[in-house]
C-alpha atoms as a PDB file:
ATOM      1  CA  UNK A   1     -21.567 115.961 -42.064  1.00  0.00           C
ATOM      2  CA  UNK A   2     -23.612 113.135 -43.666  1.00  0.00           C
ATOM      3  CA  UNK A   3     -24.125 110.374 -41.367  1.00  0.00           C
ATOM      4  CA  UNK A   4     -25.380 106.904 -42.717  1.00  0.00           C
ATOM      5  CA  UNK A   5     -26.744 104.025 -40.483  1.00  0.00           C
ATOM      6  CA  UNK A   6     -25.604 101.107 -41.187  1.00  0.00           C
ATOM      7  CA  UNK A   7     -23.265  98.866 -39.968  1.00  0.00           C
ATOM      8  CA  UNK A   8     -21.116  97.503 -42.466  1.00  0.00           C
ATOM      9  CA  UNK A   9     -18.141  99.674 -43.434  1.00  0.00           C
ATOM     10  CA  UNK A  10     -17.114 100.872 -47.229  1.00  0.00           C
ATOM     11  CA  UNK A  11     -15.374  97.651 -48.809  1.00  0.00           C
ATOM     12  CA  UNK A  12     -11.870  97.666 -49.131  1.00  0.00           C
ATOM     13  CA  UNK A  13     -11.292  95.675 -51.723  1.00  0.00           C
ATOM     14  CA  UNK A  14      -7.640  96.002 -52.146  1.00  0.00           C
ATOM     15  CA  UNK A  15      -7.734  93.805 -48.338  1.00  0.00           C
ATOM     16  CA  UNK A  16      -8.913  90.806 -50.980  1.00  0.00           C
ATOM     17  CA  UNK A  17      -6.043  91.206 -53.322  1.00  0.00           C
ATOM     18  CA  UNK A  18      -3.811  88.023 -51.611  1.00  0.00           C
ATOM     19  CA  UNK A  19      -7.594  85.946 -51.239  1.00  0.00           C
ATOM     20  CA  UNK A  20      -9.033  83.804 -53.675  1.00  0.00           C
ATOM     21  CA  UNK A  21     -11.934  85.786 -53.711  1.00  0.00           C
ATOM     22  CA  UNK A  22     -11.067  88.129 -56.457  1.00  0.00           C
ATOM     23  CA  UNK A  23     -10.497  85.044 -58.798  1.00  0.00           C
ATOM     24  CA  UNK A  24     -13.954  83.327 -57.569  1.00  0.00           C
ATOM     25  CA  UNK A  25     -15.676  86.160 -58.971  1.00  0.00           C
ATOM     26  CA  UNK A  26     -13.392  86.278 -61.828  1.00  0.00           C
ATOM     27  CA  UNK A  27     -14.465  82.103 -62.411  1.00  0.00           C
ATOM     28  CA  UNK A  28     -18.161  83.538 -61.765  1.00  0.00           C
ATOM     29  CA  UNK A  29     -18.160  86.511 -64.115  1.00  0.00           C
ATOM     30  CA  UNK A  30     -16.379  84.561 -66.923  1.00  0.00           C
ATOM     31  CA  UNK A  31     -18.817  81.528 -66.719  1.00  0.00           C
ATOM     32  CA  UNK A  32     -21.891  84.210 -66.194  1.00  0.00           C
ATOM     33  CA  UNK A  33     -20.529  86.162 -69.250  1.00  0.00           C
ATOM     34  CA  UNK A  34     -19.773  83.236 -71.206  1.00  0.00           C
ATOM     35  CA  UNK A  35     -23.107  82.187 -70.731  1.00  0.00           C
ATOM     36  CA  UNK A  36     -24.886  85.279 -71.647  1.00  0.00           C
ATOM     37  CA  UNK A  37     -22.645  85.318 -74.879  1.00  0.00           C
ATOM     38  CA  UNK A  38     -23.638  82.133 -75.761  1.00  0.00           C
ATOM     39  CA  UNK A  39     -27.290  83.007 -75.429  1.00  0.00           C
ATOM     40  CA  UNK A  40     -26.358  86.682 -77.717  1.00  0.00           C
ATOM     41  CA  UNK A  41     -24.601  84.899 -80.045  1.00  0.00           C
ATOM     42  CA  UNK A  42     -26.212  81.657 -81.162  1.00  0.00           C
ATOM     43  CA  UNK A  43     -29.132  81.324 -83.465  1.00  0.00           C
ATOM     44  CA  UNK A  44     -28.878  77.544 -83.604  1.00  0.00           C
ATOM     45  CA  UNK A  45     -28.111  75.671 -80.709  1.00  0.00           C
ATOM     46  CA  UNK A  46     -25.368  73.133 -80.959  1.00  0.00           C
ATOM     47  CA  UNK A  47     -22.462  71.411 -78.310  1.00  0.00           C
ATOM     48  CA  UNK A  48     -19.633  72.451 -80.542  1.00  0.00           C
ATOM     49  CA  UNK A  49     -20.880  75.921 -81.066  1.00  0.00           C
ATOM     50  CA  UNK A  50     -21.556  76.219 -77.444  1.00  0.00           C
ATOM     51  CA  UNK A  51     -18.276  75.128 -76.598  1.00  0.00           C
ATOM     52  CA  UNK A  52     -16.309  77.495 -78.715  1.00  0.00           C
ATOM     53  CA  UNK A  53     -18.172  80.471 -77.153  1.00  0.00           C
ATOM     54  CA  UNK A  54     -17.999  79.533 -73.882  1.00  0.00           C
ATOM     55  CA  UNK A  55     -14.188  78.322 -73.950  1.00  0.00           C
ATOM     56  CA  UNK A  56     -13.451  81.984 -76.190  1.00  0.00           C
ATOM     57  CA  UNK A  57     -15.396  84.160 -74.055  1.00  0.00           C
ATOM     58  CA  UNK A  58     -13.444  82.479 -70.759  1.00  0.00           C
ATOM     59  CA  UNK A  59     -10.132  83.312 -72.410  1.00  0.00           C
ATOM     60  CA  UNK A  60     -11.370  86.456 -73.004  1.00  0.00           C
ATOM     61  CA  UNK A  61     -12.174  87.393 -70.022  1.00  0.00           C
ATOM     62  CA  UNK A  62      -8.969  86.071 -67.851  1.00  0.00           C
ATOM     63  CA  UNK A  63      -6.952  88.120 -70.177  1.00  0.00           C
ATOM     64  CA  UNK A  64      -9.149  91.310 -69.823  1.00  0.00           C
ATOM     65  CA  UNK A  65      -9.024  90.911 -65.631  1.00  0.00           C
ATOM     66  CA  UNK A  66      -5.282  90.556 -65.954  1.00  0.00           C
ATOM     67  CA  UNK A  67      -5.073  93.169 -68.201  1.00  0.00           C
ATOM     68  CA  UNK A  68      -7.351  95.643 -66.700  1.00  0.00           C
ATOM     69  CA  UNK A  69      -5.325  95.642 -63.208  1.00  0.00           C
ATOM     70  CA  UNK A  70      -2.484  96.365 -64.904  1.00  0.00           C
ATOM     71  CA  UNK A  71      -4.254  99.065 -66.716  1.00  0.00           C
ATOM     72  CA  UNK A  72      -5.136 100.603 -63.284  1.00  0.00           C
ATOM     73  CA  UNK A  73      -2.115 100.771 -62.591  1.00  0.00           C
ATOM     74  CA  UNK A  74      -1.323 103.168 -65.185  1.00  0.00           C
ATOM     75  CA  UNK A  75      -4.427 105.267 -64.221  1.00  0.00           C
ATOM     76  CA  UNK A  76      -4.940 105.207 -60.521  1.00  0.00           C
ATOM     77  CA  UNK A  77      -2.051 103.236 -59.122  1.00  0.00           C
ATOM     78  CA  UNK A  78      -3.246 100.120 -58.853  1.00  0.00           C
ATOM     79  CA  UNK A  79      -6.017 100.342 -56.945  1.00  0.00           C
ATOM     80  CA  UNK A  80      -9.084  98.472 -58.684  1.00  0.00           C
ATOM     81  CA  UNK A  81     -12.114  96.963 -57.686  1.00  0.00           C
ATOM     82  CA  UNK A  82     -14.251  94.966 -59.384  1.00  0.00           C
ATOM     83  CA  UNK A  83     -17.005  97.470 -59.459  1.00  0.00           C
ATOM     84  CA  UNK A  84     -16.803 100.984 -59.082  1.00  0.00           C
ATOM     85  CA  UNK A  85     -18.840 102.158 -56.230  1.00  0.00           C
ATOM     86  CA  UNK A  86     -18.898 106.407 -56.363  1.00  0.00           C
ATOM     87  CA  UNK A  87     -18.793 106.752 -52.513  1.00  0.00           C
ATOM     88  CA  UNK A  88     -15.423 104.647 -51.434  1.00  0.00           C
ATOM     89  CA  UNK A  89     -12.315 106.650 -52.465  1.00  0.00           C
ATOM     90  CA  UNK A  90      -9.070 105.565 -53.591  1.00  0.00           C
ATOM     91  CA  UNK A  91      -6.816 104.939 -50.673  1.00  0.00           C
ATOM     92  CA  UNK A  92      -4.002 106.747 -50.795  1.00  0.00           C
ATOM     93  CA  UNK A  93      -3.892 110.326 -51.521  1.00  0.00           C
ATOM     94  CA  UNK A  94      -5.528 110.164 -54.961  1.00  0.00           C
ATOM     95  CA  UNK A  95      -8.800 112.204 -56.129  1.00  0.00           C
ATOM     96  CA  UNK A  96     -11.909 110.793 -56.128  1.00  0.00           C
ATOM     97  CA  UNK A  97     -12.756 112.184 -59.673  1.00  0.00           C
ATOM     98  CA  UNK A  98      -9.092 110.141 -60.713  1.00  0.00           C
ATOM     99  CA  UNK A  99     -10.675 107.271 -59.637  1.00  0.00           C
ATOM    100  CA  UNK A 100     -14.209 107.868 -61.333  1.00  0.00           C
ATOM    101  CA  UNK A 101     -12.608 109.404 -64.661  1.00  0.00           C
ATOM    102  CA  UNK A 102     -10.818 105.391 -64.523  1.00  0.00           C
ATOM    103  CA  UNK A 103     -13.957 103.572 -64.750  1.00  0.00           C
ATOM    104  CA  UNK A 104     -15.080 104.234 -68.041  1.00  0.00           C
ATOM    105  CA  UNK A 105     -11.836 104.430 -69.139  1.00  0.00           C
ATOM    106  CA  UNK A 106     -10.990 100.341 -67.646  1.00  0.00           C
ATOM    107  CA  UNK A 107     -14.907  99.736 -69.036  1.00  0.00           C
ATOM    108  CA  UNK A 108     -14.039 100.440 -72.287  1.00  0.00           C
ATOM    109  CA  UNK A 109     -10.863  98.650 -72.204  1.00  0.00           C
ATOM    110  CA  UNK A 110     -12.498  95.478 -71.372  1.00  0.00           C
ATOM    111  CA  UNK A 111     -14.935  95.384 -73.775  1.00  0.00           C
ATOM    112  CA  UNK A 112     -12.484  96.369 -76.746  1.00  0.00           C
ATOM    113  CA  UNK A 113      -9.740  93.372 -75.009  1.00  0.00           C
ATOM    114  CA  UNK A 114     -12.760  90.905 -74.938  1.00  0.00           C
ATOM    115  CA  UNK A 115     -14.066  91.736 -78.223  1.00  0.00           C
ATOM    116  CA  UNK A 116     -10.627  91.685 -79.736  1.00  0.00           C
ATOM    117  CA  UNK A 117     -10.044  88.094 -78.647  1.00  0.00           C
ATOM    118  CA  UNK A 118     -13.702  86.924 -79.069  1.00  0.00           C
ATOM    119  CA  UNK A 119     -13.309  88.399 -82.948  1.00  0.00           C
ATOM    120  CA  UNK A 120     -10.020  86.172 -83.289  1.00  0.00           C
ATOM    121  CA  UNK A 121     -11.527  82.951 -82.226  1.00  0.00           C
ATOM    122  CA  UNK A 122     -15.092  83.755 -83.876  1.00  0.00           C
ATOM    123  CA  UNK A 123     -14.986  85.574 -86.842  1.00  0.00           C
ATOM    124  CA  UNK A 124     -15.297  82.897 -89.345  1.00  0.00           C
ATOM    125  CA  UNK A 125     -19.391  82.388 -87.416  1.00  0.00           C
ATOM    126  CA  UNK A 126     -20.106  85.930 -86.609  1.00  0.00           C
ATOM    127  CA  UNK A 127     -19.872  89.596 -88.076  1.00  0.00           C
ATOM    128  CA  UNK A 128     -17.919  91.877 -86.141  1.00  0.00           C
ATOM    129  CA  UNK A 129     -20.430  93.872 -85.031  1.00  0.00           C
ATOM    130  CA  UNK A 130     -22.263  90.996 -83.452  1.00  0.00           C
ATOM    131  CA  UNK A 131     -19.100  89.987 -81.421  1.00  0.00           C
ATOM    132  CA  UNK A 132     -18.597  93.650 -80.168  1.00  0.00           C
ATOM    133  CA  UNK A 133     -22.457  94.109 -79.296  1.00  0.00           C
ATOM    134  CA  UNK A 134     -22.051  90.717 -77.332  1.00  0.00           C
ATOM    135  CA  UNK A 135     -18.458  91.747 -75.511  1.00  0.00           C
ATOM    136  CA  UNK A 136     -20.495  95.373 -74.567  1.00  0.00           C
ATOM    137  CA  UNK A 137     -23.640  93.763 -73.381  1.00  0.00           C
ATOM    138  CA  UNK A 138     -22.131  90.895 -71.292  1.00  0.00           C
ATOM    139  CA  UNK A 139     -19.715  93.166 -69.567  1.00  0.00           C
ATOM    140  CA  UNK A 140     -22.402  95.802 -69.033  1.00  0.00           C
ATOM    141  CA  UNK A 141     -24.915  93.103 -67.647  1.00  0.00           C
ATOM    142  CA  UNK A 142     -22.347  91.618 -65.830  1.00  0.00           C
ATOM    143  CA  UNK A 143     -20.934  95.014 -64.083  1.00  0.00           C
ATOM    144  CA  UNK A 144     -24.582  96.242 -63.514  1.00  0.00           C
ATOM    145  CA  UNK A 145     -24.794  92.956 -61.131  1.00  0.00           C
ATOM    146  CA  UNK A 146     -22.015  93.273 -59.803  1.00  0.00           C
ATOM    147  CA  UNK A 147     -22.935  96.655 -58.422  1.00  0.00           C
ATOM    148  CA  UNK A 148     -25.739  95.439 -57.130  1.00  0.00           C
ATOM    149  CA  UNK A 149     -24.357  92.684 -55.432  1.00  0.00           C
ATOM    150  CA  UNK A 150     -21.034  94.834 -53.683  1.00  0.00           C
ATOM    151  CA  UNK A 151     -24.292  98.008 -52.381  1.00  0.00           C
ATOM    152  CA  UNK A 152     -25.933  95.133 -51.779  1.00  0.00           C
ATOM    153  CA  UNK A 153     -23.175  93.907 -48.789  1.00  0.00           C
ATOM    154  CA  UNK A 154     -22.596  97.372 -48.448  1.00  0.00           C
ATOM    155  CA  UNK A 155     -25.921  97.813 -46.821  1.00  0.00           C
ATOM    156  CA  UNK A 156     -25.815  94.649 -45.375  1.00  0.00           C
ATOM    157  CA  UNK A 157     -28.706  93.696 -47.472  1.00  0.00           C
ATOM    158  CA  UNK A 158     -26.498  90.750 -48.408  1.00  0.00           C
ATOM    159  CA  UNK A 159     -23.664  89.342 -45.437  1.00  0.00           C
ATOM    160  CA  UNK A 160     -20.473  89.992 -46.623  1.00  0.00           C
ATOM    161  CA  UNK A 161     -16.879  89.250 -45.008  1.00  0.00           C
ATOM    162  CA  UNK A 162     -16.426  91.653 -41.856  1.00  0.00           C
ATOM    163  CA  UNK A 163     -13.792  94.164 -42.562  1.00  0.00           C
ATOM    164  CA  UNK A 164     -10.884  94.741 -40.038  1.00  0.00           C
ATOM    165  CA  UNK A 165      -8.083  97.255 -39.425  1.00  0.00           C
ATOM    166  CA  UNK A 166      -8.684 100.986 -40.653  1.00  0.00           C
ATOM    167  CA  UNK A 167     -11.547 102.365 -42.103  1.00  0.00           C
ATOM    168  CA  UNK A 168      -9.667 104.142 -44.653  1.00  0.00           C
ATOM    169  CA  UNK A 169     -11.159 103.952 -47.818  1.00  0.00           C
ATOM    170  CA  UNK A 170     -14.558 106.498 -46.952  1.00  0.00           C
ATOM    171  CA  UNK A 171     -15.751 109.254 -47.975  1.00  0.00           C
ATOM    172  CA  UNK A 172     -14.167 112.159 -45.782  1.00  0.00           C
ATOM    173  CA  UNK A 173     -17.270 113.510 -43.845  1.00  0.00           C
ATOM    174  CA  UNK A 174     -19.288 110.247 -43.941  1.00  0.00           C
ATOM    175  CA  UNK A 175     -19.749 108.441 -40.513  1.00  0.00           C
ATOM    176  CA  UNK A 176     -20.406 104.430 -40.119  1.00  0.00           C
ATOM    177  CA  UNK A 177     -22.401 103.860 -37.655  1.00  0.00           C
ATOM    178  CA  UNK A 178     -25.517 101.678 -35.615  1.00  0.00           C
END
């Protein structure tokens, strides 16, 4: 039996589903990823330019965090996070590899829903294969942070919200403790 020390228990972020935390990362990720877009994107720097890359890529990625729950759904029965961390399970009685196999799977779909829309609104500035190099390198930039920041609480590197109720979303065989 593998026994980690530290204090903080696996995140479970289906707890957060009724909080408005999920949509003040969602407000941080867009803005973040509209940002980094922006920065991808533009040779020439200009307000109006600016504007209609940040306002598309916003859109973009509302619609792809609505969608991709929904998505989940579908795959693993609704039970998303915002990053995939390999060492918290589904809750419920679904397989670990399920859950795992989803990731790429939800990945993917985001990038294709956020290129689709950013291609919509931009295509008359930018080829198509700039817009879908953006939509994969924001969202992989983005997620890559993301994991660091969620291990980060994890390990109480970073404070996070205390958990309470059930510890029901580790690892069988993995003990939480000082």
């Amino acid at each position: 039996m593998l026994k980690c020390v530290f204090t903080k228990t696996a995140i479970n972020f289906n707890n957060y589903v009724g909080t408005p935390y999920p949509y003040f990362i969602l407000i941080l990720v867009a803005l973040f990823e509209s940002f980094l877009a922006y920065k991808f994107l533009s040779k020439a720097s200009s307000q109006k330019l600016f504007r209609q890359i940040v306002l598309t890529y916003l859109i973009a990625n509302v619609v792809s965090f609505f969608s991709e729950y929904y998505l989940s759904i579908f795959l693993n029965g609704g039970h998303r996070t915002l990053v995939w961390i390999p060492w918290v399970k589904i809750i419920g009685q679904f397989q670990i590899s399920l859950y795992l196999i989803s990731f790429p799977i939800i990945f993917l779909f985001t990038v294709l829903s956020e290129f689709i829309i950013a291609f919509v609104f931009l295509k008359k500035k930018f080829k198509w294969t700039e817009i879908l190099k953006t939509a994969f390198k924001t969202n992989l930039i983005s997620t890559l942070l993301l994991i660091i920041i969620f291990n980060c609480i994890l390990f109480n590197i970073l404070k996070g919200q205390e958990e309470s109720g059930i510890i029901d979303d580790i690892i069988e065989g993995v003990q939480f403790g000082h």
